[in-house]
C-alpha atoms as a PDB file:
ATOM      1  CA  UNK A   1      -0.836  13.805 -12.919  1.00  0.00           C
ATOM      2  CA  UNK A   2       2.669  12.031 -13.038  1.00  0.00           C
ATOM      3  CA  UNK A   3       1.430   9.239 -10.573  1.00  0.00           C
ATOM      4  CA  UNK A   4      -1.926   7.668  -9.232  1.00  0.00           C
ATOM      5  CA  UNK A   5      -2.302   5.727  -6.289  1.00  0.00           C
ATOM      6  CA  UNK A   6      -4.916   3.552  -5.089  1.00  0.00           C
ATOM      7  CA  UNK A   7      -5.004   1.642  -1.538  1.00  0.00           C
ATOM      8  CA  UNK A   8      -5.110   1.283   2.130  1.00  0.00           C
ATOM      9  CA  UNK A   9      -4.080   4.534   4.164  1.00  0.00           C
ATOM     10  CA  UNK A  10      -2.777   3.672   7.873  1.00  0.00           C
ATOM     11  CA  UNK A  11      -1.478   5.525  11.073  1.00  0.00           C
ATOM     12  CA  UNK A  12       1.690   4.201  11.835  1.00  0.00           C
ATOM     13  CA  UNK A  13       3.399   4.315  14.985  1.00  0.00           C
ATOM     14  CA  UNK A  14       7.028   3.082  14.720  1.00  0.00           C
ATOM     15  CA  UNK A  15       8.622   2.035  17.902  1.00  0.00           C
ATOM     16  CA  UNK A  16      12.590   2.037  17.179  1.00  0.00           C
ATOM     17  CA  UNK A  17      15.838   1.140  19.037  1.00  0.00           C
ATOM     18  CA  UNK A  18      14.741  -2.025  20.733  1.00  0.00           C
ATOM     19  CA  UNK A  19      17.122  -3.841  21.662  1.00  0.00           C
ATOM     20  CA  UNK A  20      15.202  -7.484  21.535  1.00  0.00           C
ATOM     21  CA  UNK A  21      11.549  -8.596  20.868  1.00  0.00           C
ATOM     22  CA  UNK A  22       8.902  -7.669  23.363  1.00  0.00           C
ATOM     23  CA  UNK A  23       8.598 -10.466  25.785  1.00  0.00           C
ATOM     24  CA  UNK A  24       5.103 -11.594  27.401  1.00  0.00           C
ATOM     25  CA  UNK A  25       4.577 -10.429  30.585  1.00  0.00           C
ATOM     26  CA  UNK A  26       7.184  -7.699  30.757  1.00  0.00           C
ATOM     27  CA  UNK A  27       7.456  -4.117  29.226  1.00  0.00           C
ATOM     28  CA  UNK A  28       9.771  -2.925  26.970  1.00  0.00           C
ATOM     29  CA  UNK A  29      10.700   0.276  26.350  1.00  0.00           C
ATOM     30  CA  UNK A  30      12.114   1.724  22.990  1.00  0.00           C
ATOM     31  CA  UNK A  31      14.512   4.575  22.800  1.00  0.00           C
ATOM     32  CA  UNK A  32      13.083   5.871  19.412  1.00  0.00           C
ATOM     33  CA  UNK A  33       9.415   6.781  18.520  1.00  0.00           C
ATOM     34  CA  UNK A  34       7.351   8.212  15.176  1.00  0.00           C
ATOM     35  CA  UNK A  35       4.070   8.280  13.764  1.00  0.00           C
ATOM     36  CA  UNK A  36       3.030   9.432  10.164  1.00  0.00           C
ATOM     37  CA  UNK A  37       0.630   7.928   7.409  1.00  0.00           C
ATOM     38  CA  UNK A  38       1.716   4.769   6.531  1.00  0.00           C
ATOM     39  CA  UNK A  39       0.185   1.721   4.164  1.00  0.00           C
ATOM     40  CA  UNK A  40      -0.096   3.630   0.510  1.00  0.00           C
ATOM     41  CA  UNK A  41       1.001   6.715   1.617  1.00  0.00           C
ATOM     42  CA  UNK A  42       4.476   5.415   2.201  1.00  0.00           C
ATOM     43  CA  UNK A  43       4.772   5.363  -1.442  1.00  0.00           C
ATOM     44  CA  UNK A  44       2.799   8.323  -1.929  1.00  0.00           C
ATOM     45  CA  UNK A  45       4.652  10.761   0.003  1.00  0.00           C
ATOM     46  CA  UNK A  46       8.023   9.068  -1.652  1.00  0.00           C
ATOM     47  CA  UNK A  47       6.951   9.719  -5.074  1.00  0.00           C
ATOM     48  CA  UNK A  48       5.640  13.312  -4.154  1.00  0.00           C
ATOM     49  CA  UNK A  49       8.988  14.564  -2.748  1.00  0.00           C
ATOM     50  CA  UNK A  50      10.658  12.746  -5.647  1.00  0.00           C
ATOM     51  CA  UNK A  51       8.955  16.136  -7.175  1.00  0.00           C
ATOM     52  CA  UNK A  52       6.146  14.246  -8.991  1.00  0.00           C
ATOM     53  CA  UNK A  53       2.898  15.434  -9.243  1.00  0.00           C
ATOM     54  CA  UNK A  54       0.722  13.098  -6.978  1.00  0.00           C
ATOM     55  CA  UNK A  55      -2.604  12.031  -6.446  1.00  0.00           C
ATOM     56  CA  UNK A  56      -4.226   9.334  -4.111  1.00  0.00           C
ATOM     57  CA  UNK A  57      -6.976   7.603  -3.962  1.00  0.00           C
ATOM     58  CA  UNK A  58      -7.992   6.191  -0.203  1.00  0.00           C
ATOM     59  CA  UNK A  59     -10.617   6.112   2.371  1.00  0.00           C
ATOM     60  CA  UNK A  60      -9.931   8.369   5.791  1.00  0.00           C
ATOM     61  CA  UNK A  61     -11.760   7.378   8.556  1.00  0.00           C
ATOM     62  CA  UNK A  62     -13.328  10.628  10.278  1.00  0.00           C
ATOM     63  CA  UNK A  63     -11.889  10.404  13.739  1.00  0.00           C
ATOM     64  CA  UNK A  64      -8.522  11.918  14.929  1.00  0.00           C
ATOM     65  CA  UNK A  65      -6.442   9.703  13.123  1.00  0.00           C
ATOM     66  CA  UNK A  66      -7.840  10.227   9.563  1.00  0.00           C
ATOM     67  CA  UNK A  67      -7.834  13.963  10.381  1.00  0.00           C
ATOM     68  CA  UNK A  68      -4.370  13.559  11.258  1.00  0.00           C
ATOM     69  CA  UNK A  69      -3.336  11.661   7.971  1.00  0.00           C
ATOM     70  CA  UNK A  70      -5.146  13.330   5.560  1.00  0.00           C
ATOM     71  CA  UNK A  71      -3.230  16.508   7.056  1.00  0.00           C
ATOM     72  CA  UNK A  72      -0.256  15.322   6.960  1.00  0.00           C
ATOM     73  CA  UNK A  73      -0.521  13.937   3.307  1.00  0.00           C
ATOM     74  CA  UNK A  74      -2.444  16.777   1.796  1.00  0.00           C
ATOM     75  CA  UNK A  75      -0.896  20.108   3.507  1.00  0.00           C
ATOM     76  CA  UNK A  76       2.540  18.813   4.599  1.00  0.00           C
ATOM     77  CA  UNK A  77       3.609  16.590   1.603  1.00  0.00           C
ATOM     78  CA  UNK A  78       1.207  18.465  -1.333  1.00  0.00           C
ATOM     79  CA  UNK A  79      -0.282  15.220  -2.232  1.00  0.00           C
ATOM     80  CA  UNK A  80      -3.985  15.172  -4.192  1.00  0.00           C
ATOM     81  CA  UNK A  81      -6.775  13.617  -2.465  1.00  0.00           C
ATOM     82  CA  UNK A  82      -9.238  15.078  -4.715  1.00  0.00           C
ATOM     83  CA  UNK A  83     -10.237  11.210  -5.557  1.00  0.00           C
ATOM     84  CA  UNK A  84      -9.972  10.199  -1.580  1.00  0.00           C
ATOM     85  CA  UNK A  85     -13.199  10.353   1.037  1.00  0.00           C
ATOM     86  CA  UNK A  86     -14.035  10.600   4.360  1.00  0.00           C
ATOM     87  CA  UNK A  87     -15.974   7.464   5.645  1.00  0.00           C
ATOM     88  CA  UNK A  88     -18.368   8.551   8.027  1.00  0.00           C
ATOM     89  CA  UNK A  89     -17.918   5.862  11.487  1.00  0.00           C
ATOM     90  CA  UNK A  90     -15.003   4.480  10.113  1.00  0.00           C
ATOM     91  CA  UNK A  91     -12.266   3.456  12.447  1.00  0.00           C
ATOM     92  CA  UNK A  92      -8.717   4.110  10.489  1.00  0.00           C
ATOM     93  CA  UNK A  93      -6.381   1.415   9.964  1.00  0.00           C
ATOM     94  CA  UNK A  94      -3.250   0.958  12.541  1.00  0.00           C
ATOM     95  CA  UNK A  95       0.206  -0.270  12.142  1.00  0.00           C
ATOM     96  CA  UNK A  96       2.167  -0.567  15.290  1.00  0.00           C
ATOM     97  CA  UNK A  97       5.506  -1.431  13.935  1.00  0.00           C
ATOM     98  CA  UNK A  98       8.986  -2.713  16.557  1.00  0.00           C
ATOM     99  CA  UNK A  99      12.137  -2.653  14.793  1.00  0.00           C
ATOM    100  CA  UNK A 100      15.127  -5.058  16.284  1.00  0.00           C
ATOM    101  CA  UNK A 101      17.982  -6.507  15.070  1.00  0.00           C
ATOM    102  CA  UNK A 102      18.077  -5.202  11.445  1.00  0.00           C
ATOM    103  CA  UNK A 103      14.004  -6.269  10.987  1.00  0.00           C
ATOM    104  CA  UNK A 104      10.591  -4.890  11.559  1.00  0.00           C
ATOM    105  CA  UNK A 105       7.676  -6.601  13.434  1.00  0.00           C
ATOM    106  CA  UNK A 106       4.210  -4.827  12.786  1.00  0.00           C
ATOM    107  CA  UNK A 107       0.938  -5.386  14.159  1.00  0.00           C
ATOM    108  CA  UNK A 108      -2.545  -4.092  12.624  1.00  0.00           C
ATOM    109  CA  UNK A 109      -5.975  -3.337  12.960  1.00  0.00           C
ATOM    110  CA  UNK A 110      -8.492  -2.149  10.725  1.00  0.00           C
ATOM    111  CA  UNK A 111     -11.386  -2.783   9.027  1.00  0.00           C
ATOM    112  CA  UNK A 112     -12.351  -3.130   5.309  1.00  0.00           C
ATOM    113  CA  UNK A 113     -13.892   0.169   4.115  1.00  0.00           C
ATOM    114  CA  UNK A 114     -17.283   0.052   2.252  1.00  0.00           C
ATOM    115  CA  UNK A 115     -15.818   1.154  -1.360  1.00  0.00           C
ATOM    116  CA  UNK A 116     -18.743   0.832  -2.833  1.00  0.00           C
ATOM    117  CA  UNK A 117     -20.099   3.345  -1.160  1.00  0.00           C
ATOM    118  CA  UNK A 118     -16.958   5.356  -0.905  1.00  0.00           C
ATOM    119  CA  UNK A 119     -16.130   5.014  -4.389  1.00  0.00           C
ATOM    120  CA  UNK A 120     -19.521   4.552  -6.187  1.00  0.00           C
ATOM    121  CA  UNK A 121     -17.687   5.464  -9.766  1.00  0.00           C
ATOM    122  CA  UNK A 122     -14.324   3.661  -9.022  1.00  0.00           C
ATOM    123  CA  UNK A 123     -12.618   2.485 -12.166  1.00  0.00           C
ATOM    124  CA  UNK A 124     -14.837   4.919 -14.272  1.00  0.00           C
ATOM    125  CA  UNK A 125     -12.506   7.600 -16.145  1.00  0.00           C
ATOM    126  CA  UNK A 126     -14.637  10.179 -14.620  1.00  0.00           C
ATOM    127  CA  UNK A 127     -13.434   9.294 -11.630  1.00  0.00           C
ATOM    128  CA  UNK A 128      -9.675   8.397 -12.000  1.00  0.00           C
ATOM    129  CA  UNK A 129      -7.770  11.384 -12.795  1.00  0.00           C
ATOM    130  CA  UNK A 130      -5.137  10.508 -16.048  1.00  0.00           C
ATOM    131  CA  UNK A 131      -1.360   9.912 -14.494  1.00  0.00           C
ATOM    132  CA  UNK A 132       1.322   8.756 -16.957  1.00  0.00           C
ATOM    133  CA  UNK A 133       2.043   5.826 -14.213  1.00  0.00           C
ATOM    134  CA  UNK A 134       0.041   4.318 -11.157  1.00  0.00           C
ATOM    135  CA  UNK A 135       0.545   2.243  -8.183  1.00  0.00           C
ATOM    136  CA  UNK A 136      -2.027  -0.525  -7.403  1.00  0.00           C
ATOM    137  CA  UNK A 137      -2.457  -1.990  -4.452  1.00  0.00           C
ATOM    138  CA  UNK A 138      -3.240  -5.799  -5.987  1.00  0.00           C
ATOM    139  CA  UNK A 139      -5.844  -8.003  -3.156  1.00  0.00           C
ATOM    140  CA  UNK A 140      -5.960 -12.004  -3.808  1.00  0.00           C
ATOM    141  CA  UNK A 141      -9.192 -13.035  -5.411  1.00  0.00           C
ATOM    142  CA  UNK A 142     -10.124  -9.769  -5.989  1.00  0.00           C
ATOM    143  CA  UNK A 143      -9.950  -7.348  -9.596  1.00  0.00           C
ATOM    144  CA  UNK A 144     -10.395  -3.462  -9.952  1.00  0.00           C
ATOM    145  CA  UNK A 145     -11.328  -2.709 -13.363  1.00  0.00           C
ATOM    146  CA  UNK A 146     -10.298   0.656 -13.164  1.00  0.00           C
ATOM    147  CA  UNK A 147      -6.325  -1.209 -13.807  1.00  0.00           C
ATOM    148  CA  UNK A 148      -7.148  -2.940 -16.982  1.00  0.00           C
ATOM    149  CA  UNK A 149      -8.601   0.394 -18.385  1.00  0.00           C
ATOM    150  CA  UNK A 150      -5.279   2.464 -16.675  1.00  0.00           C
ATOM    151  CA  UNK A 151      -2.801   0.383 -18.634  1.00  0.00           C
ATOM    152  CA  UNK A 152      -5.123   0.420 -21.728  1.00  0.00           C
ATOM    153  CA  UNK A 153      -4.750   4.153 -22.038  1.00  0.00           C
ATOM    154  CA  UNK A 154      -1.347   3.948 -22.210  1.00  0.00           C
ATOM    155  CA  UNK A 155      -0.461   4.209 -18.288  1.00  0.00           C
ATOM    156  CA  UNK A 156       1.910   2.075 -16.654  1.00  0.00           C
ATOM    157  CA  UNK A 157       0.890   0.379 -14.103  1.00  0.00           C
ATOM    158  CA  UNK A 158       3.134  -0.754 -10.884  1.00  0.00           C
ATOM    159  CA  UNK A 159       1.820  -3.154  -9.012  1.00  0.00           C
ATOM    160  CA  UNK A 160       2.144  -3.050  -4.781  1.00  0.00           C
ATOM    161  CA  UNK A 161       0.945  -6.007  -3.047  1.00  0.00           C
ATOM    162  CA  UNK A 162       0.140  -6.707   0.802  1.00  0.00           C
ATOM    163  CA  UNK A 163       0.720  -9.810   3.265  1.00  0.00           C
ATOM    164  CA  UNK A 164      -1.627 -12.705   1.950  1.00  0.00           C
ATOM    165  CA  UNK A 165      -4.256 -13.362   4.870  1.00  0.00           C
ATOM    166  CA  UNK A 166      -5.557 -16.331   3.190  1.00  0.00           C
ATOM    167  CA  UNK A 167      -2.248 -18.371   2.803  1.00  0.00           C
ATOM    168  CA  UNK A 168      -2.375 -19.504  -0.683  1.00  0.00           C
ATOM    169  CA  UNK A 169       0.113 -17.492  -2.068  1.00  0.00           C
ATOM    170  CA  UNK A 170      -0.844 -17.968  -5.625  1.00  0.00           C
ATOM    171  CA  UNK A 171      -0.104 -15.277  -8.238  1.00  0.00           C
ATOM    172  CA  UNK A 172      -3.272 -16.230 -10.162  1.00  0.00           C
ATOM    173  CA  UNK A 173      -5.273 -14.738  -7.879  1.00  0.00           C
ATOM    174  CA  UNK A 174      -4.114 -11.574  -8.399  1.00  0.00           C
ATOM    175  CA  UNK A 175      -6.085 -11.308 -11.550  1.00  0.00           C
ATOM    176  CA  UNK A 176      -4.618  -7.710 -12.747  1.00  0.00           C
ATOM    177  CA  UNK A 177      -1.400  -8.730 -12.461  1.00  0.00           C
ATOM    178  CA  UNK A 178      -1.154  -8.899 -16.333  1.00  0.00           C
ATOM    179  CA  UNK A 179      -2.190  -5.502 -16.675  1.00  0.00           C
ATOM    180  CA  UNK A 180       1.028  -4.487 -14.708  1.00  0.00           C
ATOM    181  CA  UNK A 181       4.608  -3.506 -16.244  1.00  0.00           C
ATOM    182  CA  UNK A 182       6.055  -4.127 -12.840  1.00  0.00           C
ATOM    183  CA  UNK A 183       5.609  -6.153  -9.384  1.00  0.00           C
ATOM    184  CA  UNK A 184       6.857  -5.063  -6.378  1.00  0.00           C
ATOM    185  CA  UNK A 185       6.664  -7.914  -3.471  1.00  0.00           C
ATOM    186  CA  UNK A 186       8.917  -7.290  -0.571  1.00  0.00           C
ATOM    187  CA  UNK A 187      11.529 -10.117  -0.184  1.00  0.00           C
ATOM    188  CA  UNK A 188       9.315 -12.764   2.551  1.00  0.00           C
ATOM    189  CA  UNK A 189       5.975 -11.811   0.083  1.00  0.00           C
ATOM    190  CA  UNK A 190       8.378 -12.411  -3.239  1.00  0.00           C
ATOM    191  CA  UNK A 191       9.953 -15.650  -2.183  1.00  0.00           C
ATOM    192  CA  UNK A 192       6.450 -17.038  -0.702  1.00  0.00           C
ATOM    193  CA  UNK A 193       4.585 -16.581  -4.087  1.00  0.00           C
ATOM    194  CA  UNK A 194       7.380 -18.097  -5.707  1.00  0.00           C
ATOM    195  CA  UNK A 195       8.178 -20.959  -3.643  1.00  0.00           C
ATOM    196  CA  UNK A 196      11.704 -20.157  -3.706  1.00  0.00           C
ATOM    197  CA  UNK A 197      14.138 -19.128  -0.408  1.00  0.00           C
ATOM    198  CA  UNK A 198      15.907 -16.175  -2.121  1.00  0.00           C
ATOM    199  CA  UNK A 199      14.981 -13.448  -3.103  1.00  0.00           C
ATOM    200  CA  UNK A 200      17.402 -13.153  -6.084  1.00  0.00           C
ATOM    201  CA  UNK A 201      15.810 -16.243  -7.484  1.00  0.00           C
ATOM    202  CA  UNK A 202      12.042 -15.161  -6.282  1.00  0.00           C
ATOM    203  CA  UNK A 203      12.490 -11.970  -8.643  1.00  0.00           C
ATOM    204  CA  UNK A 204      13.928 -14.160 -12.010  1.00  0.00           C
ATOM    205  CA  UNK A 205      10.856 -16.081 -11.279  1.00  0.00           C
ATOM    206  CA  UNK A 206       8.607 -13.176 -11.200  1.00  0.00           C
ATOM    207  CA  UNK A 207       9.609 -11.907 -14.451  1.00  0.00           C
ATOM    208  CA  UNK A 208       7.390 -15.050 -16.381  1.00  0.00           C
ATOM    209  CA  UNK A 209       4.292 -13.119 -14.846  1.00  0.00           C
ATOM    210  CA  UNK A 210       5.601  -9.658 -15.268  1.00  0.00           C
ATOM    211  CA  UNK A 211       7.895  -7.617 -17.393  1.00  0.00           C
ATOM    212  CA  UNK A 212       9.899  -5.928 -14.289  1.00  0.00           C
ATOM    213  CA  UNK A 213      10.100  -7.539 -10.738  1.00  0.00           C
ATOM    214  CA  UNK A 214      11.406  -5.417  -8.233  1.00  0.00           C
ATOM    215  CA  UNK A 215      12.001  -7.023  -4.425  1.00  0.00           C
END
């Protein structure tokens, strides 16, 4: 494969063309509206009508909205999930997202899937397929070995990170890190693991922990 992906698969609804934030007690109604697979499959669905082969790794819940995403990912964008599962009773993730003057406000739910039981060989090479490059999703505090052996074998490794829940913000949690030819923070995630207030300056820092920084 050209690209590997590992992470969190959601259903996003997108609410667009609002013209302020939602105010308690009132309704608000938006003149645009979308779903699709969101989290991971953002970048998976990029890279796979960039015309690279792609293949991604991720747990579907089995209700409506799993069936829905795997779909969507698998028939209508020709993306592998040969290395994804179903989780039997597992509620799929949700991003509501509200987009107003020139930003995005999202708001989640989900629960952590049991990989261990989902994927009992995870970060064995007989059950990563070989990709010349991969996308990791890096989680504070926690490693998947699967990255270290990835970039040993010659792939390179780009490495996606989420919003920090626990609020430390500190890039030496994200143990794999050094494993990874490139980081790519958005600008808020960049500038908060930095401790800088631009993004510009957030990226130049980056690049001690990481060859390429991308915000």
């Amino acid at each position: 494969w050209d690209v590997y992906l590992t992470g969190t698969v959601f259903l996003d609804i997108v609410f667009t063309g609002l013209d302020s934030a939602p105010v308690r007690g009132t309704e608000s109604w938006a003149r645009g509206m979308g779903s699709s697979p969101g989290g991971v499959a953002n970048m998976a669905t990029a890279l796979a009508r960039l015309g690279l082969r792609t293949s991604l790794a991720a747990a579907f819940g089995d209700d409506h909205y799993g069936d829905y995403c795997w779909d969507a990912l698998e028939r209508g964008e020709g993306i592998d999930l040969s290395a994804s599962r179903t989780v039997p009773g597992w509620h799929s993730p949700v991003t509501v997202s509200m987009a107003y003057e020139g930003e995005r406000t999202m708001v989640s739910h989900g629960h952590e899937p049991p990989l261990e039981e989902v994927f009992p060989q995870e970060g064995t090479p007989a059950c990563r397929p070989r990709a010349r490059a991969a996308v990791a999703s890096l989680t504070p505090g926690r490693s998947a070995p699967w990255i270290a052996q990835a970039a040993a074998e010659g792939t390179r490794v780009f490495g996606d990170v989420g919003w920090d829940e626990t609020g430390a913000w500190d890039l030496t949690s994200l143990p794999d890190l050094k494993h990874c030819e490139a980081f790519l923070p958005n600008a808020e995630e960049a500038m908060r693991y930095t401790g800088t207030d631009c993004p510009r300056t957030a990226a130049h820092a980056l690049t001690e922990f990481v060859p390429l920084a991308v915000v």
